[in-house]
Every structure is written in structure tokens, then in C-alpha cells.
C-alpha atoms as a PDB file:
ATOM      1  CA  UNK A   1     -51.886 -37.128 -36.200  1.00  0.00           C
ATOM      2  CA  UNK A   2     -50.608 -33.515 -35.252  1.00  0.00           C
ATOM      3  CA  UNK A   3     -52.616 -30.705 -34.666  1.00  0.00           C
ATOM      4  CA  UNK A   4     -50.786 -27.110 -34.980  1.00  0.00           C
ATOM      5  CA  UNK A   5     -53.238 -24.070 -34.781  1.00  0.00           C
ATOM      6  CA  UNK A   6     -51.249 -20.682 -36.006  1.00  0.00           C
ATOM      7  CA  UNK A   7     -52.578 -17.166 -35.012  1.00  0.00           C
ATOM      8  CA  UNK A   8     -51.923 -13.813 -36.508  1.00  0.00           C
ATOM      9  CA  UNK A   9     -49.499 -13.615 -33.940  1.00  0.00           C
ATOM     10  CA  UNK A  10     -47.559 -17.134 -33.817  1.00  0.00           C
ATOM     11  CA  UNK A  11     -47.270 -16.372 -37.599  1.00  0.00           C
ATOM     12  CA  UNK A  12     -45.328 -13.589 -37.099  1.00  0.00           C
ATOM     13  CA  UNK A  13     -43.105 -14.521 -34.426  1.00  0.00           C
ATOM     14  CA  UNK A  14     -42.353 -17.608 -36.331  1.00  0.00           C
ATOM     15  CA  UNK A  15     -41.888 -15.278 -39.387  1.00  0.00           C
ATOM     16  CA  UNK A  16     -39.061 -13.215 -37.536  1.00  0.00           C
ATOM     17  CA  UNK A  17     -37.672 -16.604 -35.783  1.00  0.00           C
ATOM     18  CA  UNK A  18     -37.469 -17.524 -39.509  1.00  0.00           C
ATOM     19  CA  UNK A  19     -35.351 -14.269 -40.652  1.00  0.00           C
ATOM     20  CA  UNK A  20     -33.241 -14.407 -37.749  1.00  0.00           C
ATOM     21  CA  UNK A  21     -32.059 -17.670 -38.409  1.00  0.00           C
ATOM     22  CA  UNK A  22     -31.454 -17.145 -42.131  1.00  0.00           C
ATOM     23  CA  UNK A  23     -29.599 -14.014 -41.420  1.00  0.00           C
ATOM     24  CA  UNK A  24     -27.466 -15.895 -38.560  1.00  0.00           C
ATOM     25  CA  UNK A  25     -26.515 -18.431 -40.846  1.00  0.00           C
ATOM     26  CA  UNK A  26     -25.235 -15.981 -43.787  1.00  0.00           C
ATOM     27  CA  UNK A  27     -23.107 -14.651 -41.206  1.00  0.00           C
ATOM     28  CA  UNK A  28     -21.282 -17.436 -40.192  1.00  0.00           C
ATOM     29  CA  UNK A  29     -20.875 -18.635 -43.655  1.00  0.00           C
ATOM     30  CA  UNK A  30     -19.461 -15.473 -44.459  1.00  0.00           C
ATOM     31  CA  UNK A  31     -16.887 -15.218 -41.758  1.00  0.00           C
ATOM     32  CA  UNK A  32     -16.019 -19.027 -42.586  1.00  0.00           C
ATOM     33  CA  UNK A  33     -15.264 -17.975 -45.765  1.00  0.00           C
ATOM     34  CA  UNK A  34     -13.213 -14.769 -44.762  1.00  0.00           C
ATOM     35  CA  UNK A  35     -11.567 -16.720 -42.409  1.00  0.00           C
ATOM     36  CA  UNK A  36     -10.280 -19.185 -44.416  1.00  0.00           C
ATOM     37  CA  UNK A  37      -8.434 -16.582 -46.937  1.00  0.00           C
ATOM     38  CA  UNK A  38      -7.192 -14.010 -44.094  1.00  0.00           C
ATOM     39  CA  UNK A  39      -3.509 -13.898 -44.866  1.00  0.00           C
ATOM     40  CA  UNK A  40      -1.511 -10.466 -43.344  1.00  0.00           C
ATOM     41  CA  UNK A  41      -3.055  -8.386 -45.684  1.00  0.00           C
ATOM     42  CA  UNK A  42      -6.090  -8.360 -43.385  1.00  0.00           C
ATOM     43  CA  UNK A  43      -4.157  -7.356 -40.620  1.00  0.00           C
ATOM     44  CA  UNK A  44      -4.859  -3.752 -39.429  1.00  0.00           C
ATOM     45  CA  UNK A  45      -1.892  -1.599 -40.973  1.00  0.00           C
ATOM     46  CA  UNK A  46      -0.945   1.647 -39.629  1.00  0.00           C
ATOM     47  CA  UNK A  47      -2.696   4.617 -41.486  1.00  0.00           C
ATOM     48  CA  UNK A  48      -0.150   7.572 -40.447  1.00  0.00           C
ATOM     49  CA  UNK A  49       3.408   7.672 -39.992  1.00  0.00           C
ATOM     50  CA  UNK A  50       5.625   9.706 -37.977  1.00  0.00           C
ATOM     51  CA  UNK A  51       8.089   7.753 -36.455  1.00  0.00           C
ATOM     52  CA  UNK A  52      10.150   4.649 -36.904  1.00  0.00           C
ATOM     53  CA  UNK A  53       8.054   2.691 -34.890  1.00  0.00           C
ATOM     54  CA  UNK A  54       5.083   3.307 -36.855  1.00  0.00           C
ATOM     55  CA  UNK A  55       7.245   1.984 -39.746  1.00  0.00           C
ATOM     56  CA  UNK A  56       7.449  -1.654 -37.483  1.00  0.00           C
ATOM     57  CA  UNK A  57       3.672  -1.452 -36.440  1.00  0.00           C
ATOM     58  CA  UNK A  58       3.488  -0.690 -40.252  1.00  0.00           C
ATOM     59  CA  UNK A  59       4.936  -3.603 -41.666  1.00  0.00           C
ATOM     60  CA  UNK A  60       3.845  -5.784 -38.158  1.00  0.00           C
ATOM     61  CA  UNK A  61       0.556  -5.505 -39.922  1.00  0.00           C
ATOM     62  CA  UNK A  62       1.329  -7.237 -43.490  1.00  0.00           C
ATOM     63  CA  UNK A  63       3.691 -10.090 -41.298  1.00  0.00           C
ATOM     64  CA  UNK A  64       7.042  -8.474 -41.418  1.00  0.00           C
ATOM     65  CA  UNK A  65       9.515  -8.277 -38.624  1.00  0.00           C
ATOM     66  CA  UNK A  66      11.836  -5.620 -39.242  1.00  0.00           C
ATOM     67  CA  UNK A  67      14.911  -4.217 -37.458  1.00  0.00           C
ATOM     68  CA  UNK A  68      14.395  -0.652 -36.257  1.00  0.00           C
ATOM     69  CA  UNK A  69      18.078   0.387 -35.961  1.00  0.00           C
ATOM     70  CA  UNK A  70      18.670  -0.046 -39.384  1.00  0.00           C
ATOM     71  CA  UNK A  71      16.087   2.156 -40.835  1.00  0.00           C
ATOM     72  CA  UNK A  72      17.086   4.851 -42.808  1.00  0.00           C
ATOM     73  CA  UNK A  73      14.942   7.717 -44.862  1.00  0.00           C
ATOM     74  CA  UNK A  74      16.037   9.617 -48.024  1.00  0.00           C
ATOM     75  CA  UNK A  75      13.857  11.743 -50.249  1.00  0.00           C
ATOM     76  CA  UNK A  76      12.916  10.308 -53.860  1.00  0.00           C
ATOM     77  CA  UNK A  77      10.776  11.900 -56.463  1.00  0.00           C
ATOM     78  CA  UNK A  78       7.945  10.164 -58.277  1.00  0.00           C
ATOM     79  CA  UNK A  79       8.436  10.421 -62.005  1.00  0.00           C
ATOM     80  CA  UNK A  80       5.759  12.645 -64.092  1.00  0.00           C
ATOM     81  CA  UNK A  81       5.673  10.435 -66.562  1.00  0.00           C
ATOM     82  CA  UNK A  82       5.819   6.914 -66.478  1.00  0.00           C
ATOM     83  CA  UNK A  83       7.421   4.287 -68.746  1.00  0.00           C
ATOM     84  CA  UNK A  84       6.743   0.470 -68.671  1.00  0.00           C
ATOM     85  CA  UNK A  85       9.016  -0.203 -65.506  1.00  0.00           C
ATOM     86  CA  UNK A  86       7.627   2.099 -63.861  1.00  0.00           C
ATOM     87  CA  UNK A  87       4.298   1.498 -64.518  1.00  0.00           C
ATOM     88  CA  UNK A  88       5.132  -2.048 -63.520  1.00  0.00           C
ATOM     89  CA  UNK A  89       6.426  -1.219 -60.291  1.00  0.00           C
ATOM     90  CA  UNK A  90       3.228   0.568 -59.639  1.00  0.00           C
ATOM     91  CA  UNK A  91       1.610  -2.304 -59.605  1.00  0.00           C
ATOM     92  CA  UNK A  92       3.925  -4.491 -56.992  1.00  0.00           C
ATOM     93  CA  UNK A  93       3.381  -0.923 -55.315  1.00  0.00           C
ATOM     94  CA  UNK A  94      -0.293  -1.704 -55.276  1.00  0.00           C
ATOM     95  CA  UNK A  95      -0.635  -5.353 -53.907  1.00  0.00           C
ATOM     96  CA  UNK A  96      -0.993  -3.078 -50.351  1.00  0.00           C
ATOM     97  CA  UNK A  97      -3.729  -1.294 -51.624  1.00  0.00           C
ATOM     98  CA  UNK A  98      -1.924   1.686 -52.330  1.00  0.00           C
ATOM     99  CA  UNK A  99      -0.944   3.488 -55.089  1.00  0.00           C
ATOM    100  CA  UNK A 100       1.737   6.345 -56.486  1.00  0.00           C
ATOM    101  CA  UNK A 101      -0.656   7.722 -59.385  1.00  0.00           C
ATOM    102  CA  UNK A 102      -1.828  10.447 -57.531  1.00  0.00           C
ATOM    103  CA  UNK A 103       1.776  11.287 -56.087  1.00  0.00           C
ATOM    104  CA  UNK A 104       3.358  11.908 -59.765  1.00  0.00           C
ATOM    105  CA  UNK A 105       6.265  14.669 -59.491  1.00  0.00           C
ATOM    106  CA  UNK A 106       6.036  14.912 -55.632  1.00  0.00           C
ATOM    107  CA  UNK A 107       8.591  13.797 -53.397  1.00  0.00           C
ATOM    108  CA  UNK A 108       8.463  11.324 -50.730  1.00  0.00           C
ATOM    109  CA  UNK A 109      10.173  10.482 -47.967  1.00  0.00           C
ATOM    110  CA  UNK A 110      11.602   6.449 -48.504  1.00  0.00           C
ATOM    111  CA  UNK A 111      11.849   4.204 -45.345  1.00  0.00           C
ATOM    112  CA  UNK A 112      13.808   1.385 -45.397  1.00  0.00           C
ATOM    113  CA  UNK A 113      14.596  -1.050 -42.888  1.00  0.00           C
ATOM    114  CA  UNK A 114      16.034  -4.823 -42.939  1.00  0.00           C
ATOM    115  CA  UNK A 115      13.913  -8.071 -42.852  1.00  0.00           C
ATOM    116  CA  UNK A 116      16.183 -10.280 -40.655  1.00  0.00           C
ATOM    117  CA  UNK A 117      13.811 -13.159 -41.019  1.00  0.00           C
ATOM    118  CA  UNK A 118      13.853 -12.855 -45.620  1.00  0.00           C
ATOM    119  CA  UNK A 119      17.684 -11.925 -45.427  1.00  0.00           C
ATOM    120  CA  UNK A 120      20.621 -14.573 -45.489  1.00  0.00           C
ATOM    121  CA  UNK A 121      23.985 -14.281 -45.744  1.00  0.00           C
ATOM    122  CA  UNK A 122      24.531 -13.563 -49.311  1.00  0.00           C
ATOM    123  CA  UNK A 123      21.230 -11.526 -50.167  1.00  0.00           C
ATOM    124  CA  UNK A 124      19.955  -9.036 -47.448  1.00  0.00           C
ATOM    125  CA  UNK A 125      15.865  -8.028 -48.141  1.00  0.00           C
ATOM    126  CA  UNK A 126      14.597  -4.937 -46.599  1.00  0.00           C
ATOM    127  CA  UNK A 127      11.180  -3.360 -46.223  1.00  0.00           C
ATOM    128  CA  UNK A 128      10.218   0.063 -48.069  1.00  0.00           C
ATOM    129  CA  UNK A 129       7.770   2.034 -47.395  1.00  0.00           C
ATOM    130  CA  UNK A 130       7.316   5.264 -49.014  1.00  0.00           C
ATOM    131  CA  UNK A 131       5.112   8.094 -46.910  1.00  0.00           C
ATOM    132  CA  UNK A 132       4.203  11.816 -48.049  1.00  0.00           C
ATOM    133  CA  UNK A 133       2.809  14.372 -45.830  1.00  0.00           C
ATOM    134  CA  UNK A 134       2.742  11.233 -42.861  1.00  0.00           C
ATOM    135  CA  UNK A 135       0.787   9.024 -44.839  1.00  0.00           C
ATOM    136  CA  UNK A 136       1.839   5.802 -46.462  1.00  0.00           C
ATOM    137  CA  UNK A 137       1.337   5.724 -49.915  1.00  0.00           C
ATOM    138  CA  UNK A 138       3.635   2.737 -51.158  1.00  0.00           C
ATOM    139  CA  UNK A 139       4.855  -0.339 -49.841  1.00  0.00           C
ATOM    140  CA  UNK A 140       7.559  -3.277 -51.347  1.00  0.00           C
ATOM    141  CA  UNK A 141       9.712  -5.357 -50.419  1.00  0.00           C
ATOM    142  CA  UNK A 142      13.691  -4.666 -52.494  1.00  0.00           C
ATOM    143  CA  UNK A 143      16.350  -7.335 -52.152  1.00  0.00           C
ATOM    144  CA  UNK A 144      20.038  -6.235 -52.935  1.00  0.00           C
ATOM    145  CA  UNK A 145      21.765  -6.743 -54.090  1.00  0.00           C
ATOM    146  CA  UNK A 146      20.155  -7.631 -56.783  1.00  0.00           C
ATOM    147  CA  UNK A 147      17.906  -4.799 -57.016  1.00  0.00           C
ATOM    148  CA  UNK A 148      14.953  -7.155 -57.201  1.00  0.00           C
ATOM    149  CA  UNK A 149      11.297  -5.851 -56.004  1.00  0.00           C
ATOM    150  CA  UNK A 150       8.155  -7.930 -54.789  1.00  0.00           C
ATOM    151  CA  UNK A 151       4.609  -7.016 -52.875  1.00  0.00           C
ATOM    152  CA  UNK A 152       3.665  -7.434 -49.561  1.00  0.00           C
ATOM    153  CA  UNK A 153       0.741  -9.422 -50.273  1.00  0.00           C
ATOM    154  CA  UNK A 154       2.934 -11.895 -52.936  1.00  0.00           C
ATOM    155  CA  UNK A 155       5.782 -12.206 -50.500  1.00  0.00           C
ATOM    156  CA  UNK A 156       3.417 -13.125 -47.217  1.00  0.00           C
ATOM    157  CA  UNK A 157       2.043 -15.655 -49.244  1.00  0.00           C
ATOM    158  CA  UNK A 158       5.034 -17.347 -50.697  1.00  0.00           C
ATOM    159  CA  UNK A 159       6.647 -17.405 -46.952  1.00  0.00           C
ATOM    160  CA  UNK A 160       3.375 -19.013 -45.638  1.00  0.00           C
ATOM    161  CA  UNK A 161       3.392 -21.207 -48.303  1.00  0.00           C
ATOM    162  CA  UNK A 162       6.787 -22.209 -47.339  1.00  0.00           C
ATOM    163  CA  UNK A 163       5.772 -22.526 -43.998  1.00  0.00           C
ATOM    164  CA  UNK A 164       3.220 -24.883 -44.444  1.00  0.00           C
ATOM    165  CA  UNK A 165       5.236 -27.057 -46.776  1.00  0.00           C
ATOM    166  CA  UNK A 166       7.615 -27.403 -44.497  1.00  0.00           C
ATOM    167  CA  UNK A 167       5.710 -28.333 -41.886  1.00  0.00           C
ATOM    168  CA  UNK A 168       3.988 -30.866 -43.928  1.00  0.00           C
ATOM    169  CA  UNK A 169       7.049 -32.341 -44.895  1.00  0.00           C
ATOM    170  CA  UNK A 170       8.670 -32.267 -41.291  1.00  0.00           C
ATOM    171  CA  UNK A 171       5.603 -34.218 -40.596  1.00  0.00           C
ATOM    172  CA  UNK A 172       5.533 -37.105 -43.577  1.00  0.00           C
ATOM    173  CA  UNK A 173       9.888 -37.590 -42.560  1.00  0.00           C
ATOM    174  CA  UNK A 174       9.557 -40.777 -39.934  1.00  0.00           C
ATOM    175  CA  UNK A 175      10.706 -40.194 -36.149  1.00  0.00           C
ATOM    176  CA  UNK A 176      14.307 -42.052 -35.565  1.00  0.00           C
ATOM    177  CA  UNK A 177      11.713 -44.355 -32.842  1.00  0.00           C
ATOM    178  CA  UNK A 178      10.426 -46.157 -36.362  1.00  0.00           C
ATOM    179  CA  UNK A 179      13.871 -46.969 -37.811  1.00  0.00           C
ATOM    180  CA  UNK A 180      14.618 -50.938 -36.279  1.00  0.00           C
ATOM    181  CA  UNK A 181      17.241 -50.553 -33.743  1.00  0.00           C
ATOM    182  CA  UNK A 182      20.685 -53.250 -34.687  1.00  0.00           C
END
């Protein structure tokens, strides 16, 4: 039989020893969990941009490898009012967490620069980022030449879930050392 005598005192160091250890275990549940679901978009992205090379640390951030000497700015005005399509590109617009609802009838400056690593020899896919006043405030990804637009977020994940399929496939295919040599 076990004797354990607790004091005013023992109580309430074993009171905080308690907390502490409940509050240390929520935290690393919680960044197990976080971890597990980073992708690029929780990669620090660039807040202000005045440069070209804030345009690569821009799209660095989201996994995107660009080509510098082929960017090239023009000036585009947002609509004042929207139809569908544009109301649908809004929304690829805002799988970077930004938005062009509060830019309506301004005009921004456009960014675009190639994707070397999305781009073959028949389709090239380039990297747009829209900025007013040096800040971004839209981001997509436009293939020509079909004209076709996706998200950051959607295109990360498709191309590192293409990653990993390949790699899971390169690693069921048998090494030529298991084939029976004649």
C-alpha cells in the first residue's frame, strides 16, 4: 500500500504541472495537424511589389519557378460591373487570398512571366500577378494559347499530386535486377 500526503502547495504545483502538460500537448497536435496540410499556400508570399524580383520571390512563395527575363507589365482596367465570367474569374483570383472587389474601375499594372517547369512545347503557362499602388491584389496562373485560367492554390496541388503519383508509381515498376537474366 501507497501512502501520498498532498499539501496546499504540492496541490498546486501539481495543478500547474497538470496545465502545462495539457497545453503542450494541444500544441503539438495542432502543428501535426497544420503540418500535414501545408501545401505552398503557407509559404510566406511577398506583401509589396516593386520590382521583378519581387514578382519571383512572389510566386517562389505559392511553388512557382518563373523566368525573370520574360516578364512583361501592361496596364488593365478592372471592370465596374461584373458579369458571370468575370465574377468567376474573381474567384480563381481568390484561391491566393486576394481579391479584385475592392479594385472595380481602377487600373492595375499586370505582370506576367513564364512557368518553364508548367510549359511544354505546344502550350506555354505563365504566372500573373496583378499589383496596384505596389501591392498585389490578384494572382493566376493563364495558359495560351488557349486562354485558359487556374489558381495558385488548385494548380500547386494538382502538380504535387502529380508528383507524388509519380513517385509512387516509379516505385511499384520492378528494378531490371528482378527480371531473370537468359
Amino acid at each position: 500500500m501507497f501512502l501520498f500526503t498532498v499539501t496546499k502547495p504540492g496541490l498546486r504545483q501539481a495543478g500547474a504541472l497538470a496545465l502545462c502538460a495539457v497545453c503542450l500537448a494541444g500544441t503539438v497536435t495542432a502543428a501535426v495537424r497544420l503540418a500535414g496540410k501545408s501545401v505552398a499556400a503557407s509559404a510566406t508570399v511577398q506583401t509589396t511589389i516593386e520590382n521583378t524580383q519581387d514578382i519571383g520571390t512572389y510566386f517562389t512563395g505559392y511553388g512557382f519557378e518563373v523566368d525573370l527575363s520574360t516578364a512583361a507589365v501592361d496596364k488593365v482596367k478592372i471592370p465596374k460591373k461584373w458579369d458571370d465570367s468575370f465574377t468567376a474569374f474573381n474567384q480563381v483570383v481568390g484561391e491566393s487570398g486576394l481579391t479584385l472587389a475592392d479594385y472595380k474601375g481602377k487600373t492595375v499594372e499586370k505582370w506576367t512571366v513564364l512557368c518553364p517547369a508548367r510549359s511544354d512545347g505546344s502550350t506555354d503557362t505563365y504566372c500573373v500577378l496583378l499589383v496596384y499602388k505596389a501591392k498585389p491584389v490578384g494572382a493566376y496562373l493563364l495558359e495560351k494559347p488557349s486562354g485558359e485560367v487556374s489558381g495558385l492554390i488548385t494548380a500547386a496541388q494538382t502538380a504535387a499530386e502529380a508528383e507524388q503519383q509519380a513517385a509512387e508509381t516509379s516505385a511499384a515498376l520492378p528494378d531490371e535486377a528482378d527480371y531473370p537474366s537468359e
